[in-house]
Protein backbone atom coordinates (compact mmCIF):
# COMPACT_ATOMS: atom_id res chain seq x y z
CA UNK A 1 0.00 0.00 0.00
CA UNK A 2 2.72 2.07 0.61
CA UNK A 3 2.80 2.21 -3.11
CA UNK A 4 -0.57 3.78 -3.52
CA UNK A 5 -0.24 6.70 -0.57
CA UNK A 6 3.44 7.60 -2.76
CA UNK A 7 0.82 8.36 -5.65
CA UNK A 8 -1.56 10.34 -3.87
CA UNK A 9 0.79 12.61 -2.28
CA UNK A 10 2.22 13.31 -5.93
CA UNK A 11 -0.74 13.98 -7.21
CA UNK A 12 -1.76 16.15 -4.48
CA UNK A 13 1.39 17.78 -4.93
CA UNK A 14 0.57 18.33 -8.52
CA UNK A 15 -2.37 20.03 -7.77
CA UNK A 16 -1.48 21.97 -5.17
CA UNK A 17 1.13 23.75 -7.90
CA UNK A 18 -1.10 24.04 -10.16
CA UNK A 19 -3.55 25.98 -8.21
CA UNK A 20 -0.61 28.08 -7.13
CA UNK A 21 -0.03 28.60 -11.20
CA UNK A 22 -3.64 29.02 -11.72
CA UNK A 23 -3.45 31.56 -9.05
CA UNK A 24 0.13 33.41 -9.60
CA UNK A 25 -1.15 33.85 -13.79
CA UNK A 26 -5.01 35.00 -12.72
CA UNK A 27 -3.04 37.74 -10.31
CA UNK A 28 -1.48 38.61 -13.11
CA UNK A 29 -4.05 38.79 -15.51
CA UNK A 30 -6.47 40.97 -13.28
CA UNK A 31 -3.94 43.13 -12.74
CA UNK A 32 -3.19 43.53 -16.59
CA UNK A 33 -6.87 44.11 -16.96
CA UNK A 34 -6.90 46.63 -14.09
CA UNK A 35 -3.93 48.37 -15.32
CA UNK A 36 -5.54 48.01 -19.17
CA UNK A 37 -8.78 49.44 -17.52
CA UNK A 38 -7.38 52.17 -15.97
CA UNK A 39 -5.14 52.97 -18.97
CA UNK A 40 -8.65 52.91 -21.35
CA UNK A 41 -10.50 55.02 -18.32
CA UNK A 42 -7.58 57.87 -18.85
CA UNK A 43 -8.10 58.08 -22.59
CA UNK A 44 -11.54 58.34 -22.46
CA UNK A 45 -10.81 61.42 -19.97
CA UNK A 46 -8.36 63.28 -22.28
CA UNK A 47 -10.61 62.09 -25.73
CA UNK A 48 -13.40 63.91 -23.90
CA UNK A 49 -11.37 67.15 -22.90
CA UNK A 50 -10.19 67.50 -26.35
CA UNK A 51 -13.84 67.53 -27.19
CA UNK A 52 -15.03 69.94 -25.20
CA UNK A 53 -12.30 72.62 -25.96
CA UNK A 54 -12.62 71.90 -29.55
CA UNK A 55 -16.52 72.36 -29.55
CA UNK A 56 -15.86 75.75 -27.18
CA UNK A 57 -13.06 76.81 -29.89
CA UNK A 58 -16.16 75.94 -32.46
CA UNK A 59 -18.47 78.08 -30.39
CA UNK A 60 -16.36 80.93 -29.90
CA UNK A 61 -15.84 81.05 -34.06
CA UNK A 62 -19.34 80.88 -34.89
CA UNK A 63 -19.99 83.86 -32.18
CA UNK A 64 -16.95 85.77 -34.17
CA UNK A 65 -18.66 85.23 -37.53
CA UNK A 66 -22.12 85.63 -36.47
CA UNK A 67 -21.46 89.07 -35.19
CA UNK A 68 -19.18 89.81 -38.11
CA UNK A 69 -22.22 89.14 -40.44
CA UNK A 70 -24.75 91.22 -38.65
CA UNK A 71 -22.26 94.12 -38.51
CA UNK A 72 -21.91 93.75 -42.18
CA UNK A 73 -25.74 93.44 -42.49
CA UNK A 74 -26.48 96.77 -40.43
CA UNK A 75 -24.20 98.65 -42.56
CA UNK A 76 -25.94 98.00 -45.71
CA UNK A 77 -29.43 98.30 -44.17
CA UNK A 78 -27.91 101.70 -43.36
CA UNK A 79 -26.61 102.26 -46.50
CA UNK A 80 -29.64 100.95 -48.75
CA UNK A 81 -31.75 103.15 -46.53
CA UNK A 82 -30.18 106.26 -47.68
CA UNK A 83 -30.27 105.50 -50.99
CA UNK A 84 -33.79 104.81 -51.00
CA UNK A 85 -34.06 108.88 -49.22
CA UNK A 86 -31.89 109.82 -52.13
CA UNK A 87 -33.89 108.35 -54.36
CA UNK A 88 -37.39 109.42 -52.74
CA UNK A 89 -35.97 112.96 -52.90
CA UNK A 90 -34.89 113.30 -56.69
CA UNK A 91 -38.71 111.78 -57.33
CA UNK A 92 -40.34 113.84 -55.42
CA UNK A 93 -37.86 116.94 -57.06
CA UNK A 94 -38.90 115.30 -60.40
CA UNK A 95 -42.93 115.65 -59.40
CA UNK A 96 -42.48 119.04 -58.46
CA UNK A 97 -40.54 120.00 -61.31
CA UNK A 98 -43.57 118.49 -64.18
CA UNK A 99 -46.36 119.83 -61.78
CA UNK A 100 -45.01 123.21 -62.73
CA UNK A 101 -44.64 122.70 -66.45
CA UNK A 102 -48.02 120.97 -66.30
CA UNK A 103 -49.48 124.19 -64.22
CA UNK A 104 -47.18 126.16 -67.37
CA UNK A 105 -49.32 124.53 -69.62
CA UNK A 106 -51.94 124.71 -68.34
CA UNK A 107 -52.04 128.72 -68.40
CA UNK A 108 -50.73 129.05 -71.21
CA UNK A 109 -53.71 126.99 -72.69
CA UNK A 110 -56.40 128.67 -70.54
CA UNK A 111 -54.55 132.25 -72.41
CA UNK A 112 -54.95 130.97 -75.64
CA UNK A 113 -58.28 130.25 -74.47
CA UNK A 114 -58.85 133.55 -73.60
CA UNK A 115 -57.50 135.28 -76.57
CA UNK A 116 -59.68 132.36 -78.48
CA UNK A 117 -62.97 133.73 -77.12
CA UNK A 118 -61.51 137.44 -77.10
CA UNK A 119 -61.15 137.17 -80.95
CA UNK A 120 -64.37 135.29 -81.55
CA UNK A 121 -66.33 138.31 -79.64
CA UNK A 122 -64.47 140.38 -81.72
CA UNK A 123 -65.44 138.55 -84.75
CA UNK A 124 -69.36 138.58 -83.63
CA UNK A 125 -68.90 142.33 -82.62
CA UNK A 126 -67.84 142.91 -86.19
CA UNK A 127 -70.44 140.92 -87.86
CA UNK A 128 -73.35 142.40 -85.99
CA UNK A 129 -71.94 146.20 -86.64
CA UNK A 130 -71.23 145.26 -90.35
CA UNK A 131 -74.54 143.63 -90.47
CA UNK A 132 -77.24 146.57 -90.02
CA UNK A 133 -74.95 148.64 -92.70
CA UNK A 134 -76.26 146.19 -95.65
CA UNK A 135 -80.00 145.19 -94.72
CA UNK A 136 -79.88 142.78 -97.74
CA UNK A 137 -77.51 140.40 -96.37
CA UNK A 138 -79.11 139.97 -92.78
CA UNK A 139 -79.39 136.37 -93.23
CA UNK A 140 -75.92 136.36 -94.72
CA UNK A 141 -74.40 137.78 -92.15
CA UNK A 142 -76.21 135.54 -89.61
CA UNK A 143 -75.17 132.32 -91.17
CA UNK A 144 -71.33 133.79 -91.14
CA UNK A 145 -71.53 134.85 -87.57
CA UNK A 146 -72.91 131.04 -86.45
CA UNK A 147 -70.42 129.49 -88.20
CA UNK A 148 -67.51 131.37 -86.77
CA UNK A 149 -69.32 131.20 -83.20
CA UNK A 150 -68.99 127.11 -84.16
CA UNK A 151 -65.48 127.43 -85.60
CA UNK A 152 -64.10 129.27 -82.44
CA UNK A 153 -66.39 126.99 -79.83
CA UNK A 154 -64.81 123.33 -81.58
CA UNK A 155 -61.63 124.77 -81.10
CA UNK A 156 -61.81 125.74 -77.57
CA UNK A 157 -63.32 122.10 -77.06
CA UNK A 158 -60.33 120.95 -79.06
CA UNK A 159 -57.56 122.88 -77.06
CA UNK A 160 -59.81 121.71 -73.80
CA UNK A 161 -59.63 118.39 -74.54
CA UNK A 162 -56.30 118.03 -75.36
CA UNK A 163 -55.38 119.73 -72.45
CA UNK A 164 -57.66 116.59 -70.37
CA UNK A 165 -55.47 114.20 -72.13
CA UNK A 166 -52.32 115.90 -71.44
CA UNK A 167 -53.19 115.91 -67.72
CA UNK A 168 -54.38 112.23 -67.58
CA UNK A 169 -51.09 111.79 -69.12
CA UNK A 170 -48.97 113.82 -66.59
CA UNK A 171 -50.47 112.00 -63.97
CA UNK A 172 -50.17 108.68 -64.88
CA UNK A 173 -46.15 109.65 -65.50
CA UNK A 174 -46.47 110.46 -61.81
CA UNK A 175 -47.69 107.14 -60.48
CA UNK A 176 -45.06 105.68 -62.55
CA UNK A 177 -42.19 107.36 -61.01
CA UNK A 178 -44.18 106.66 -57.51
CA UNK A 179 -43.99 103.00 -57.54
């Protein structure tokens, strides 16, 4: 028997090294793995600081470029705002300037007018006096004097209407150069 318990001590002596193995290698390996964790846990640190001072930098360009581009923007709202004064004042300069050769025209058509009906009274003042000279030619003279009364009073209408064109013309120049 003393052959068996010879047998059972080596074995036991087998196993007892190698559970000390198993043991010495599974230290070693956790602490790898620890040291790997820790190693991973520091990266992840430092990845995530780079981050945030990139996405700051970010931040702090798109505040530069924002304000940059409504600087920009408020000078030509400025700008375009004076131009559109400049422009409102040479229109309105340009209104003023064919209301008065409108208002030119129109007194010197309500003159010719004038001289118009002036010279047609005339022209009945001298047919009536010429008429009661020649007694003979009464009706003569009364057919002449109607037809230079119609002469003189289509070409006052004439003159007037042209004059009502004229105007609707001015004035639809002026809503033109409104708009």
């Amino acid at each position: 028997m003393s052959n068996g318990e010879g047998v059972t001590a080596t074995l036991s002596e087998a196993v007892e090294t190698a559970k000390e193995k198993v043991a010495e290698v599974s230290d070693a390996v956790a602490s790898s793995a620890s040291a790997t964790v820790e190693k991973v846990r520091k990266a992840a640190k430092s990845a995530e600081k780079k981050v945030k001072t990139e996405v700051a930098k970010a931040k702090k360009a798109v505040k530069k470029t924002v304000a940059v581009a409504k600087k920009k923007l408020a000078t030509a709202s400025k700008e375009a705002r004076k131009e559109v004064e400049a422009l409102k004042k040479k229109v309105a300069g340009k209104r003023t300037a064919t209301a008065k050769k409108t208002a030119r025209k129109a007194a010197k058509t309500t003159v010719t007018k004038k001289t118009a009906a002036k010279k047609a009274a005339a022209k009945k003042a001298a047919v009536k006096k010429a008429a009661p000279r020649k007694a003979a030619s009464r009706p003569a003279a009364r057919s002449a004097a109607k037809k230079a009364t119609k002469a003189t009073k289509s070409t006052v209408a004439k003159k007037a209407a042209s004059k009502k064109t004229a105007t609707k013309a001015v004035k639809k120049v002026a809503k033109k150069v409104s708009r």
